[in-house]
Protein backbone atom coordinates (compact mmCIF):
# COMPACT_ATOMS: atom_id res chain seq x y z
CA UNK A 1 0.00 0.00 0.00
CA UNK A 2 1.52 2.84 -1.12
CA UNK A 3 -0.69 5.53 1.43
CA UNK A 4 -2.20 4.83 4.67
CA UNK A 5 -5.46 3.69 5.24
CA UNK A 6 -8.57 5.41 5.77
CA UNK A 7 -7.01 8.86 4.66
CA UNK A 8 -4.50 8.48 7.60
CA UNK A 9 -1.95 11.46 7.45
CA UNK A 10 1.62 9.88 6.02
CA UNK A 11 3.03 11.95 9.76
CA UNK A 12 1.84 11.16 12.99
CA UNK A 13 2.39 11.59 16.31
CA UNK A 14 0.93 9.79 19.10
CA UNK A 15 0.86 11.59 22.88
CA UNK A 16 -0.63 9.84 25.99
CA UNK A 17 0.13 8.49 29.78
CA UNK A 18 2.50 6.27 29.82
CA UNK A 19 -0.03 3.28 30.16
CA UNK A 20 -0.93 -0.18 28.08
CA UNK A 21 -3.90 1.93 26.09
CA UNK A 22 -0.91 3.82 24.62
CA UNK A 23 0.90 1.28 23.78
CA UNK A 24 -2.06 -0.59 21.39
CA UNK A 25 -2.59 2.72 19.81
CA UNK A 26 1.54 2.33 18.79
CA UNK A 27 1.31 -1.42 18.47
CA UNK A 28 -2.15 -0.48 16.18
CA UNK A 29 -0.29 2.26 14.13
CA UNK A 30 2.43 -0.30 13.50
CA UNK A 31 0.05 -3.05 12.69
CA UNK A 32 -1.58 -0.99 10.22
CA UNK A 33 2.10 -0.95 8.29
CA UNK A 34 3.67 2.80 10.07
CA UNK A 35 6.83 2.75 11.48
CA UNK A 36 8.66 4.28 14.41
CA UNK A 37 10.69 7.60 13.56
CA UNK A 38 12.50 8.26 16.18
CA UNK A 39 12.81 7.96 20.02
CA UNK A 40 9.90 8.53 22.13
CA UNK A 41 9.86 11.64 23.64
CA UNK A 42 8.84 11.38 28.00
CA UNK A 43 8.28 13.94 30.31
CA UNK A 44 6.35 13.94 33.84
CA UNK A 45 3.44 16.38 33.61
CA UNK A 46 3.34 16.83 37.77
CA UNK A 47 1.29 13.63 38.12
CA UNK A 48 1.85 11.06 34.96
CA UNK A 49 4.66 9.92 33.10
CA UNK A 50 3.53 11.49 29.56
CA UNK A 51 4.99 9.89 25.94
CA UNK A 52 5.13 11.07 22.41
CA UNK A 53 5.80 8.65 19.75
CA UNK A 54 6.20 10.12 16.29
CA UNK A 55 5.21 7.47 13.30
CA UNK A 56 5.48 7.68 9.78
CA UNK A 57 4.25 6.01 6.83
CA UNK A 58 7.30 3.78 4.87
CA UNK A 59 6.65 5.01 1.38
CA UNK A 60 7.25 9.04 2.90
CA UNK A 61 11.34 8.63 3.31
């Protein structure tokens, strides 16, 4: 597939707790054929651990 599905953006990021139902959504993301650009990003908001995952589609490099 040379887009992603379902008029996905080719760029995405992904922000969240640092928790399992953040973790799908990557796992999802990567499922659906994205892949992992770059490090995940982590901070501590006062009260969670906070991540930032940035994906992007294969064919966009």
């Amino acid at each position: 597939m040379s887009t992603p599905p379902d008029g996905l953006p080719v760029y995405r990021v992904l922000t969240g707790p640092d928790d399992a139902a953040f973790c799908h959504r990557v796992s999802e993301a990567i499922g659906l054929g994205y892949e992992l650009h770059g490090a995940p990003a982590v901070t501590f908001n006062g009260e969670n651990v906070v991540v930032a995952q940035a994906l992007i589609w294969p064919s966009q490099r």
